[in-house]
C-alpha atoms as a PDB file:
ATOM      1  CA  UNK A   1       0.000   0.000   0.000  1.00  0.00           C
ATOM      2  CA  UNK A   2       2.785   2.518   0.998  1.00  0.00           C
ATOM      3  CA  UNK A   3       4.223   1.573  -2.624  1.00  0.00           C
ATOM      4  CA  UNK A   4       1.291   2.569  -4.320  1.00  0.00           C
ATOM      5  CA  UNK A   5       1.122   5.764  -2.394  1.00  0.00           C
ATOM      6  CA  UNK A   6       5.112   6.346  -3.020  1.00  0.00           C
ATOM      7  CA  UNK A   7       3.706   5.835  -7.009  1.00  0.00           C
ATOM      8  CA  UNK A   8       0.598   7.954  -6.736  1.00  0.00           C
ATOM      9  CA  UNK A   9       2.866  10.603  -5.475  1.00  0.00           C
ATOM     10  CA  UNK A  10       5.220  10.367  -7.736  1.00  0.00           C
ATOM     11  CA  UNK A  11       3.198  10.751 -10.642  1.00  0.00           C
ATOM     12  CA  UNK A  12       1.415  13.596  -9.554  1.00  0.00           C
ATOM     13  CA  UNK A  13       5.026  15.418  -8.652  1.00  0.00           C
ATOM     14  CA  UNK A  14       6.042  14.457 -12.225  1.00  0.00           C
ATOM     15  CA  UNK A  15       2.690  16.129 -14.011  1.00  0.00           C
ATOM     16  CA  UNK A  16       3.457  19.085 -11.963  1.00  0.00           C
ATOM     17  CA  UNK A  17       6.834  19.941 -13.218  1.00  0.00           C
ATOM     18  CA  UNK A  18       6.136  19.071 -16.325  1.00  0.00           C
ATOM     19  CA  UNK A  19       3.277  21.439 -16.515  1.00  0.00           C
ATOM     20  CA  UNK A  20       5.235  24.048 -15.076  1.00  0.00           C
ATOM     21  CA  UNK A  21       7.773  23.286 -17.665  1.00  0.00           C
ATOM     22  CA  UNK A  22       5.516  23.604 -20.427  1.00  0.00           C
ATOM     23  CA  UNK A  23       4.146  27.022 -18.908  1.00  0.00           C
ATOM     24  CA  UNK A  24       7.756  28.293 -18.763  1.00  0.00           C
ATOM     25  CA  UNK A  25       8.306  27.427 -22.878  1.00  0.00           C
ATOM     26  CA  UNK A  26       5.175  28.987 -23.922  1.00  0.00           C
ATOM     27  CA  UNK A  27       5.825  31.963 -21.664  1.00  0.00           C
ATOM     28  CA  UNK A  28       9.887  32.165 -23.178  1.00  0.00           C
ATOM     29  CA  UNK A  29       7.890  31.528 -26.703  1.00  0.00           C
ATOM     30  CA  UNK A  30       5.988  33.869 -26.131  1.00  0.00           C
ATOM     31  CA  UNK A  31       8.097  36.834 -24.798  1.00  0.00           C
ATOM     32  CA  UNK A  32      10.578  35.766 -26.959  1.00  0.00           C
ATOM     33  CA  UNK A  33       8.872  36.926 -30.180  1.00  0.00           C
ATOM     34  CA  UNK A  34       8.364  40.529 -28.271  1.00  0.00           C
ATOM     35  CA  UNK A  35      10.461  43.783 -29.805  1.00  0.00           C
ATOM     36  CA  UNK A  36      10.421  46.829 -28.754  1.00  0.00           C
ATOM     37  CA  UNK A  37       8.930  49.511 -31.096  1.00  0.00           C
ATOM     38  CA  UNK A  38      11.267  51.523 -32.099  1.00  0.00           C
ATOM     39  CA  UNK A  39      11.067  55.673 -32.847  1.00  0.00           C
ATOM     40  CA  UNK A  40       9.555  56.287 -36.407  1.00  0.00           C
ATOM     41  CA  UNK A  41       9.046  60.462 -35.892  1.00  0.00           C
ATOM     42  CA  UNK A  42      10.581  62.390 -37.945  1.00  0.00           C
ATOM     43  CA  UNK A  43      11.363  59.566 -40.319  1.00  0.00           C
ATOM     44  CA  UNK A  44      10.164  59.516 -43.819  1.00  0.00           C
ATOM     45  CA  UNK A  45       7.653  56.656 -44.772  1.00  0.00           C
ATOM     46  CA  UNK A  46      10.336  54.838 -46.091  1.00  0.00           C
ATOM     47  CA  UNK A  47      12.566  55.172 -43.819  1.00  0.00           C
ATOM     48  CA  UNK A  48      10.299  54.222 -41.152  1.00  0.00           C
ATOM     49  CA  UNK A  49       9.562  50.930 -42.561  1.00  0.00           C
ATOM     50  CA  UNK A  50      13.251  50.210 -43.091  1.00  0.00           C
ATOM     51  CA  UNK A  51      13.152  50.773 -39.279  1.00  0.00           C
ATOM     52  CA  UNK A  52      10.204  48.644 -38.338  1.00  0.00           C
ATOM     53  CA  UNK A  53      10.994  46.076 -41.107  1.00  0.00           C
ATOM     54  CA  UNK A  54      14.801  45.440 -39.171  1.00  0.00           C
ATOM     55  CA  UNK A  55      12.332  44.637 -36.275  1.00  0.00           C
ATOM     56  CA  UNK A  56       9.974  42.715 -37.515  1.00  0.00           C
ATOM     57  CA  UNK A  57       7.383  45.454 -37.919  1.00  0.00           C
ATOM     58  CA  UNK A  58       4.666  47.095 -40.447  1.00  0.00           C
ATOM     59  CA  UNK A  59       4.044  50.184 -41.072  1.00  0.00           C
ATOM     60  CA  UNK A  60       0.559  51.629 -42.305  1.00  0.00           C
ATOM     61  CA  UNK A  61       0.266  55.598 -42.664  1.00  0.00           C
ATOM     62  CA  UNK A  62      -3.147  56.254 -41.577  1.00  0.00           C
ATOM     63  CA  UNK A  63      -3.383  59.474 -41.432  1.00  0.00           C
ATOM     64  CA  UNK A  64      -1.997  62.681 -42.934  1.00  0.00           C
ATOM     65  CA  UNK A  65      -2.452  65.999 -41.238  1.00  0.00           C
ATOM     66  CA  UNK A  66      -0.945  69.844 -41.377  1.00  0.00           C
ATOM     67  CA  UNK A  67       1.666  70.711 -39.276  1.00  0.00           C
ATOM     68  CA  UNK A  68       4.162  73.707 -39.112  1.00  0.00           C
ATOM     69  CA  UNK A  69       6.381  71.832 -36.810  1.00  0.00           C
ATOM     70  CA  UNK A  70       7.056  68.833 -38.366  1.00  0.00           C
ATOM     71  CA  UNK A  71       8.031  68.844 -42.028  1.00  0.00           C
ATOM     72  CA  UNK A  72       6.202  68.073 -44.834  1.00  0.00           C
ATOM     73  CA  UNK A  73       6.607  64.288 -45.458  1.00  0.00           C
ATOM     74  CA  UNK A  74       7.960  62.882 -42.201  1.00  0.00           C
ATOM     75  CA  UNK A  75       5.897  60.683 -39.640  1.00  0.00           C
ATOM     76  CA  UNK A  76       4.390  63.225 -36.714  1.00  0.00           C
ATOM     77  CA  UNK A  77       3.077  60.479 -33.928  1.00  0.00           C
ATOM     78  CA  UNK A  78       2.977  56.745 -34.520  1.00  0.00           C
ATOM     79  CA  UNK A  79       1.067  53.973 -32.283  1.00  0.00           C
ATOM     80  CA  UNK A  80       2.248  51.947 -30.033  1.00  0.00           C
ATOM     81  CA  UNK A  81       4.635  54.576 -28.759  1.00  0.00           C
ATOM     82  CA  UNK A  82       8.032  53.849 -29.056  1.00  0.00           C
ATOM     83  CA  UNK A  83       9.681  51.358 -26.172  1.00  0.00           C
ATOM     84  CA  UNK A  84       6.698  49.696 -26.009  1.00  0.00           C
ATOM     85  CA  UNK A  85       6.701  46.196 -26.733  1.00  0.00           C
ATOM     86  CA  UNK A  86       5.001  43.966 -29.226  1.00  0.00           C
ATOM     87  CA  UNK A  87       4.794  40.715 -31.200  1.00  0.00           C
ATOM     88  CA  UNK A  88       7.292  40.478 -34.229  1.00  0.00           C
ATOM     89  CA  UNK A  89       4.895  41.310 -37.605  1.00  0.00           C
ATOM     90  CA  UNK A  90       2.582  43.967 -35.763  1.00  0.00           C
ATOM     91  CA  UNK A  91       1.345  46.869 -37.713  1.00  0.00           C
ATOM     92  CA  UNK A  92       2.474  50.017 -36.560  1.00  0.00           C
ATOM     93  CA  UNK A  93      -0.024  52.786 -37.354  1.00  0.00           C
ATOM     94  CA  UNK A  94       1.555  56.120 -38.274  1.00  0.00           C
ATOM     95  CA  UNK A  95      -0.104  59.642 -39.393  1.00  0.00           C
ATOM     96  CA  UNK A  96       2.644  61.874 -41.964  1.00  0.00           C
ATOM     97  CA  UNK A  97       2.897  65.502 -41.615  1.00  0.00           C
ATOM     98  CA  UNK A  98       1.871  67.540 -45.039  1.00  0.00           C
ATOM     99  CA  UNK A  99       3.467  70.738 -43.416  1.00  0.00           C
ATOM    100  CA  UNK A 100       1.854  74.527 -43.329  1.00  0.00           C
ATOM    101  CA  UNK A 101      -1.733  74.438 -44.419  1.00  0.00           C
ATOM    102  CA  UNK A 102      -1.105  75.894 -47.916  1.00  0.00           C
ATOM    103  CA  UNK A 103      -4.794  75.258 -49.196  1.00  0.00           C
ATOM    104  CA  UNK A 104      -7.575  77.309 -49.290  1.00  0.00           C
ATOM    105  CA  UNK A 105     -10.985  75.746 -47.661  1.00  0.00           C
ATOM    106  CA  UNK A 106     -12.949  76.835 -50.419  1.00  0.00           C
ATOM    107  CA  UNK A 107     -16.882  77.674 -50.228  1.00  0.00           C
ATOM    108  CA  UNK A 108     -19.072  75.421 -51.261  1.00  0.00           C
ATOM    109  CA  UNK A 109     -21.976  76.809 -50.012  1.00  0.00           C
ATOM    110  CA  UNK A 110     -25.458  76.135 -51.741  1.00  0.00           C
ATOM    111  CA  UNK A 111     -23.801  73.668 -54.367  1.00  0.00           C
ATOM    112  CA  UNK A 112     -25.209  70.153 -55.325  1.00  0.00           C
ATOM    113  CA  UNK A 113     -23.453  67.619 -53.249  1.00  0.00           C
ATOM    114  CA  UNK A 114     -21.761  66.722 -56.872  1.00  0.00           C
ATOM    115  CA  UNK A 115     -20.210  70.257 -57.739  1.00  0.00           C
ATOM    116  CA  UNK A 116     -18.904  70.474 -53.562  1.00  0.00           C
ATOM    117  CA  UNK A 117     -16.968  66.844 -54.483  1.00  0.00           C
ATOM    118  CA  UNK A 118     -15.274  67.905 -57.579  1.00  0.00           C
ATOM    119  CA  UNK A 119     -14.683  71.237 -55.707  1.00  0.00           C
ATOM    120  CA  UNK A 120     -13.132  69.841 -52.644  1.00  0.00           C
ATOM    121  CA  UNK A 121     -11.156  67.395 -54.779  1.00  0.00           C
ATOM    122  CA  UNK A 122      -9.860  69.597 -57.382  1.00  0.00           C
ATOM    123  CA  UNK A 123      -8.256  71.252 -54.646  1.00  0.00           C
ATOM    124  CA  UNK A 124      -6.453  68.356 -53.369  1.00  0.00           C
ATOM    125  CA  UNK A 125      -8.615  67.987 -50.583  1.00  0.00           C
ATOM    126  CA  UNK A 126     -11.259  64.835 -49.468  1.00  0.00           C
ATOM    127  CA  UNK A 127     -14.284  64.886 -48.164  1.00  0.00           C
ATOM    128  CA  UNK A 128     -14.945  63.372 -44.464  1.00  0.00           C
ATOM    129  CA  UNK A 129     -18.140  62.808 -42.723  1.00  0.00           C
ATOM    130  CA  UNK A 130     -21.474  63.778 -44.895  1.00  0.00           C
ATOM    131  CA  UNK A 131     -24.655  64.261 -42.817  1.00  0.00           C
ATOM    132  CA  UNK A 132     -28.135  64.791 -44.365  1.00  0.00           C
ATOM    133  CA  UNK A 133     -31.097  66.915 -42.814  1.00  0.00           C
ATOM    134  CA  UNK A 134     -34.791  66.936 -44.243  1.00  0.00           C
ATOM    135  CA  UNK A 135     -35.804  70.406 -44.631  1.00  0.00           C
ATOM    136  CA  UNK A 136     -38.422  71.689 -47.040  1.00  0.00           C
ATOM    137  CA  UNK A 137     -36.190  74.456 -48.157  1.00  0.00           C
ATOM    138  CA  UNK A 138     -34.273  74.768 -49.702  1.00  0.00           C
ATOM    139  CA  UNK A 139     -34.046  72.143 -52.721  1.00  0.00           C
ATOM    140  CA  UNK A 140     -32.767  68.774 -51.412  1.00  0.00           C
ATOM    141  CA  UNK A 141     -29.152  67.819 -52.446  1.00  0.00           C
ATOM    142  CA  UNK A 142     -27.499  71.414 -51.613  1.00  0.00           C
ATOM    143  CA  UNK A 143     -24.805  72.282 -49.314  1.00  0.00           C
ATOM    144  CA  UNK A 144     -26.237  73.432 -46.143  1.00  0.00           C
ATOM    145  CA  UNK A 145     -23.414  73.284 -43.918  1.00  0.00           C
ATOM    146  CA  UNK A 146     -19.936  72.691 -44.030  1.00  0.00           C
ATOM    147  CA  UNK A 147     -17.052  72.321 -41.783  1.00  0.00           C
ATOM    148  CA  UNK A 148     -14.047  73.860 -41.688  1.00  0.00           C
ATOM    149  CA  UNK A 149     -15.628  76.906 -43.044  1.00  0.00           C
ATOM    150  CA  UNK A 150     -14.653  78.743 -46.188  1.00  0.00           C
ATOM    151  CA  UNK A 151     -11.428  80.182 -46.107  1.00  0.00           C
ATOM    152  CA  UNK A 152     -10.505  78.397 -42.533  1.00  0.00           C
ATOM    153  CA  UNK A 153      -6.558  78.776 -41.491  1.00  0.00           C
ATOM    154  CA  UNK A 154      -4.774  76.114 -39.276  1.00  0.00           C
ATOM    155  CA  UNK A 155      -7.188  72.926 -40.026  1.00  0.00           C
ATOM    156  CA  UNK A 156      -5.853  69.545 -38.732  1.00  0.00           C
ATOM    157  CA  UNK A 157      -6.794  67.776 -41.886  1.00  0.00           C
ATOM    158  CA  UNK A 158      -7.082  68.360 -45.270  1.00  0.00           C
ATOM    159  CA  UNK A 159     -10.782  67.365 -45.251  1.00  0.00           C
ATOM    160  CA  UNK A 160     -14.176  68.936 -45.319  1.00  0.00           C
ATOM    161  CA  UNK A 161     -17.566  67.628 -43.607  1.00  0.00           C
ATOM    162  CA  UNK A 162     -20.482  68.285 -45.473  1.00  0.00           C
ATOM    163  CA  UNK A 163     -24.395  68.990 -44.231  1.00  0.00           C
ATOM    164  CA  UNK A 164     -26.681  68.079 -47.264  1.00  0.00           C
ATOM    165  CA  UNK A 165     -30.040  69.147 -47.344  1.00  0.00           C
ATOM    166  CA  UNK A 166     -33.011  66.445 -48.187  1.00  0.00           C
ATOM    167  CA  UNK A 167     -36.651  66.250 -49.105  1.00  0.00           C
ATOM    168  CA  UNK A 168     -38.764  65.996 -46.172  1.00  0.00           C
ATOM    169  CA  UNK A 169     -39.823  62.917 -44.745  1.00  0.00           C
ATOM    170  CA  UNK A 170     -43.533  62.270 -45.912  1.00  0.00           C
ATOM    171  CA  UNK A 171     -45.794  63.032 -42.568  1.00  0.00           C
ATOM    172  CA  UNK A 172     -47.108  59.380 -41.046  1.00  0.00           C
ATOM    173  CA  UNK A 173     -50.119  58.594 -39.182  1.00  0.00           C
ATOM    174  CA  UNK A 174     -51.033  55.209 -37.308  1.00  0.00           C
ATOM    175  CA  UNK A 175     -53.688  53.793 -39.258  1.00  0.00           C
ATOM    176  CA  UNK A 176     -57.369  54.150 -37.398  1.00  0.00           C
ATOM    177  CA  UNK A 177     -59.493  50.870 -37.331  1.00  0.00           C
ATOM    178  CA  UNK A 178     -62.501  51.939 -39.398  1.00  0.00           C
ATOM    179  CA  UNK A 179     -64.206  48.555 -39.031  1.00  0.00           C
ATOM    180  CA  UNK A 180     -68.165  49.115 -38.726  1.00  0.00           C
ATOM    181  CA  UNK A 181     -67.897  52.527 -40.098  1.00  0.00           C
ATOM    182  CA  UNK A 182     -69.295  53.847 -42.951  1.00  0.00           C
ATOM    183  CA  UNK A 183     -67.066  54.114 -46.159  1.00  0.00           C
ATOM    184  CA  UNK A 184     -68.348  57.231 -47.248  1.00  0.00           C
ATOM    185  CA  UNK A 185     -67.608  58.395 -44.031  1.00  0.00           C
ATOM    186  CA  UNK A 186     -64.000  56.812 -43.919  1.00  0.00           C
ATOM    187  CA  UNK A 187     -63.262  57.814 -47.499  1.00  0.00           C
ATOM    188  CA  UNK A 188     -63.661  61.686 -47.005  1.00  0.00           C
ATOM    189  CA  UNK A 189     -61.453  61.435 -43.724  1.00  0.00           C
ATOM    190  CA  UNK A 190     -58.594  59.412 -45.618  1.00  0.00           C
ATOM    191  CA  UNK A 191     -58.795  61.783 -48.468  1.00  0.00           C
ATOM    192  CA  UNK A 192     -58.610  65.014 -46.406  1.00  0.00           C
ATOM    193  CA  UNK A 193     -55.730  63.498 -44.951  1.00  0.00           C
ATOM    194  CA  UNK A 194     -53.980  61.950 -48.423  1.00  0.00           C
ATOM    195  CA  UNK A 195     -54.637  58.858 -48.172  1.00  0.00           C
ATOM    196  CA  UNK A 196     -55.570  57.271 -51.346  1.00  0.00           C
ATOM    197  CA  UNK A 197     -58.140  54.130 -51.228  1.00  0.00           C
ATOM    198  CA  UNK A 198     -56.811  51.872 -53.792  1.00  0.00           C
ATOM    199  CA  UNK A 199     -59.195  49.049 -54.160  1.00  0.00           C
ATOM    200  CA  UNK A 200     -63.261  48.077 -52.133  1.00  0.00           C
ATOM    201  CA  UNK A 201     -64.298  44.970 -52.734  1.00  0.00           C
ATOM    202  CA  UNK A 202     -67.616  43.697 -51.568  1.00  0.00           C
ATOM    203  CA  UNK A 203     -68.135  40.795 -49.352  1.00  0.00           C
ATOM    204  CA  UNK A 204     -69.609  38.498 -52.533  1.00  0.00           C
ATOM    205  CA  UNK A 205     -65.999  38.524 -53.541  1.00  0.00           C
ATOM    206  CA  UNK A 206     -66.202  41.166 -56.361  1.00  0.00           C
ATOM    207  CA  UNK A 207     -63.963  43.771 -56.324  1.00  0.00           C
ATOM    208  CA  UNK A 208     -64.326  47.691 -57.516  1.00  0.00           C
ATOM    209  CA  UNK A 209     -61.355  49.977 -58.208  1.00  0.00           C
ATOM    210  CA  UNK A 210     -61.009  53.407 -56.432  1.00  0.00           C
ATOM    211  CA  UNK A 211     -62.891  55.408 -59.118  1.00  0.00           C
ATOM    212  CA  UNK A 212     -65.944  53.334 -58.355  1.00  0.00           C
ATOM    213  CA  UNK A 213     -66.178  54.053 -54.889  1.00  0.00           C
ATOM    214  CA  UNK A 214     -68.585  56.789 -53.638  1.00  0.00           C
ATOM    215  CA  UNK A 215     -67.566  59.310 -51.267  1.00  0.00           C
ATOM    216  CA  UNK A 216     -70.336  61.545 -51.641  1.00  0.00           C
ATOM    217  CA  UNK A 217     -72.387  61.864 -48.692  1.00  0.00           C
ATOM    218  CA  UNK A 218     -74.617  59.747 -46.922  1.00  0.00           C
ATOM    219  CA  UNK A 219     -77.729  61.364 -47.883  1.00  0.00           C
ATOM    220  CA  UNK A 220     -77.275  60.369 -51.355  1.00  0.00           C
ATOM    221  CA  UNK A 221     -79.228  56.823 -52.461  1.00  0.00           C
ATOM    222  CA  UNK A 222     -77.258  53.914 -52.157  1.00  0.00           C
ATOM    223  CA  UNK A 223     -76.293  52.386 -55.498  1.00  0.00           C
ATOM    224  CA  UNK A 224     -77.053  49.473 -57.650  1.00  0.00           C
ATOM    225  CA  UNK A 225     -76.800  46.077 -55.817  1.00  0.00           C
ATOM    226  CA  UNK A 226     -73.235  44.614 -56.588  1.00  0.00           C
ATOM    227  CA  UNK A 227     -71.783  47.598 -55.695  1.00  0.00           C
ATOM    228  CA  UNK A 228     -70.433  49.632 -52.781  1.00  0.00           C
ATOM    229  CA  UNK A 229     -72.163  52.739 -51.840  1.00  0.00           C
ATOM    230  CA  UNK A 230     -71.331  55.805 -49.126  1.00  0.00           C
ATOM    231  CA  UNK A 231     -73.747  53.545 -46.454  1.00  0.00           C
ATOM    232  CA  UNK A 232     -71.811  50.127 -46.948  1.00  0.00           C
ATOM    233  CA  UNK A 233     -69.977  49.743 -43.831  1.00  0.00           C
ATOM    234  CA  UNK A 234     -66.783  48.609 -43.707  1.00  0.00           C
ATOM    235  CA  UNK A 235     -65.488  44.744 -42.754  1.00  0.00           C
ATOM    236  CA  UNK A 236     -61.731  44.549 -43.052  1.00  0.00           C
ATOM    237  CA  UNK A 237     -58.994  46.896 -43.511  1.00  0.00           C
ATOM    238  CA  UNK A 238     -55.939  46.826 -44.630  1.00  0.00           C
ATOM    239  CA  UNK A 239     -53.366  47.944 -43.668  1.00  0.00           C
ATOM    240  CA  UNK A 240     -54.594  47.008 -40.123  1.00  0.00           C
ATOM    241  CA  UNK A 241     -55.207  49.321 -37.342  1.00  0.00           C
ATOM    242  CA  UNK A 242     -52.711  50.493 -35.331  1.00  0.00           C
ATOM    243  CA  UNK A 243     -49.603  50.332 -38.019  1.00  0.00           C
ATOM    244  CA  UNK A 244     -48.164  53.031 -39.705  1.00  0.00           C
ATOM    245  CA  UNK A 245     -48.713  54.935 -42.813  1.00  0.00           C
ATOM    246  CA  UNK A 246     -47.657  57.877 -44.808  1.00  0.00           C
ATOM    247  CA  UNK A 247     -49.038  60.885 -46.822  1.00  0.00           C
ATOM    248  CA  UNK A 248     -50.027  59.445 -50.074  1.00  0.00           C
ATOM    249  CA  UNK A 249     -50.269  55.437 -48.981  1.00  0.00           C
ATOM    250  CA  UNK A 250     -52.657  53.547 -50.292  1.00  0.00           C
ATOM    251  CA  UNK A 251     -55.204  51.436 -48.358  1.00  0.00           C
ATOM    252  CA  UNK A 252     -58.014  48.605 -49.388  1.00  0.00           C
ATOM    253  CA  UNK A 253     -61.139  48.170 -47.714  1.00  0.00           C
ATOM    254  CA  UNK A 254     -63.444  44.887 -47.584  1.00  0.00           C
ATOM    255  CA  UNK A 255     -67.794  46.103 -47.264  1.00  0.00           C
ATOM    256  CA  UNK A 256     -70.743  44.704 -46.674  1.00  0.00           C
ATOM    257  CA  UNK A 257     -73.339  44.954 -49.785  1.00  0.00           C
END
C-alpha cells in the first residue's frame, strides 16, 4: 500500500513539473517573439519601414495631417509609442505631416453635393463625414453646412464635412381601425388626410377599383346592388389598425353589400 502511495505521489510530482515546464516554454515563446517599437518620428515613410521592417514590424500611414512643426513628409506620432513592446509582424499605425496648411478651404456653399466633391477634390482635398437633414427648403441635395468653413486657417486635416439638405420625410399617421364605419364616411377622412383608397371589394368577392367608390355623402341613395355605396360599412382593412402609414399610402377596404 505505501508503494502505491510512493507511485501515486510520484506521478502527480512528475505532471506538476512538467506542466510548469511547459508554462515556462510557452511563456519564453511567447516573450521571446516581443520587440520593442522603435522611434519612427521624424522619419520619412520609407525610412520608417526600413526601421520597423529590421524589427519585424509594419508600417501603415493612416493618417496625414498639417503641421508647421514637423516637415512636410515625415511621420508626426505613430502607435504603439516607441519602447513599447510587441509581437514580431505587428502593424504600426503612423499619421505623416503635409506641413503649413497651404490650401484654401474653399466655399461650397449652396452647391449640389456633386459640384462640392469635384470642388473639394480639385483642390487636393477629401471629403470626411457627410450628414443629411430633411428640410423643405431649400431644394434637397445642396450644401447646407460645411465644416471647416470657407477660407478656414490652421485645419488639422485636409478634409471637409459636409451637411446636405433632403426632401422631407412624408408626414405618417397610425392607421385608425374603421371597421363598422361607414365608407363614405371613412373615405372623405382618408382623403382630407392623403390617403388614397386603392381598391373596395364587396363581401360576394367582387372587387371595384377606387374610381368606383362613392364618397359623396350619406344622404345620397345607395347604389345598384353589386356595388359599394357611401352607407356600406366597412369589414376589413388593410393595412390594419394600429400600423403606420404615410401621406399618399394607399389602403383597401373589404364592405358589406
Amino acid at each position: 500500500m505505501k508503494s502505491f502511495l510512493k507511485l501515486v505521489l510520484l506521478t502527480l510530482v512528475l505532471l506538476m513539473v512538467a506542466l510548469i515546464s511547459a508554462l515556462t516554454a510557452m511563456r519564453v515563446a511567447i516573450h521571446g517573439r516581443e520587440v520593442p517599437v522603435p522611434k519612427l518620428i521624424g522619419l520619412t515613410p520609407i525610412e520608417a519601414e526600413r526601421v520597423a521592417a529590421a524589427n519585424g514590424l509594419q508600417v501603415q500611414i493612416e493618417r496625414r495631417y498639417y503641421s508647421s512643426a514637423v516637415p512636410e513628409g515625415r511621420v508626426m506620432s505613430q502607435v504603439p509609442d516607441p519602447g513599447e513592446k510587441v509581437r514580431r509582424g505587428w502593424q504600426l499605425r503612423v499619421a505623416e505631416s503635409l506641413g503649413p496648411q497651404r490650401v484654401a478651404i474653399p466655399d461650397v456653399m449652396g452647391q449640389t453635393s456633386r459640384a462640392a466633391s469635384i470642388n473639394i477634390q480639385r483642390r487636393g482635398l477629401d471629403i470626411g463625414t457627410t450628414a443629411v437633414l430633411h428640410v423643405a427648403d431649400p431644394a434637397p441635395d445642396q450644401v447646407l453646412a460645411q465644416s471647416p468653413p470657407p477660407n478656414a486657417s490652421g485645419i488639422s486635416a485636409p478634409r471637409l464635412s459636409l451637411l446636405l439638405t433632403a426632401a422631407p420625410n412624408p408626414q405618417s399617421f397610425v392607421m385608425p381601425n374603421f371597421v363598422g364605419q361607414p365608407l363614405g364616411t371613412v373615405s372623405q377622412t382618408l382623403q382630407s388626410a392623403g390617403i388614397h383608397i386603392a381598391n373596395v371589394s364587396v363581401a360576394s368577392g367582387e372587387a371595384l377599383p377606387a374610381w368606383a367608390v362613392q364618397t359623396s355623402s350619406p344622404d345620397v341613395a345607395p347604389s345598384p346592388a353589386g356595388s359599394a355605396s357611401p352607407f356600406s360599412l366597412i369589414l376589413a382593412q388593410a393595412p390594419a389598425a394600429g400600423q403606420k402609414i404615410t401621406v399618399g399610402s394607399t389602403v383597401t377596404f373589404e364592405v358589406s353589400r
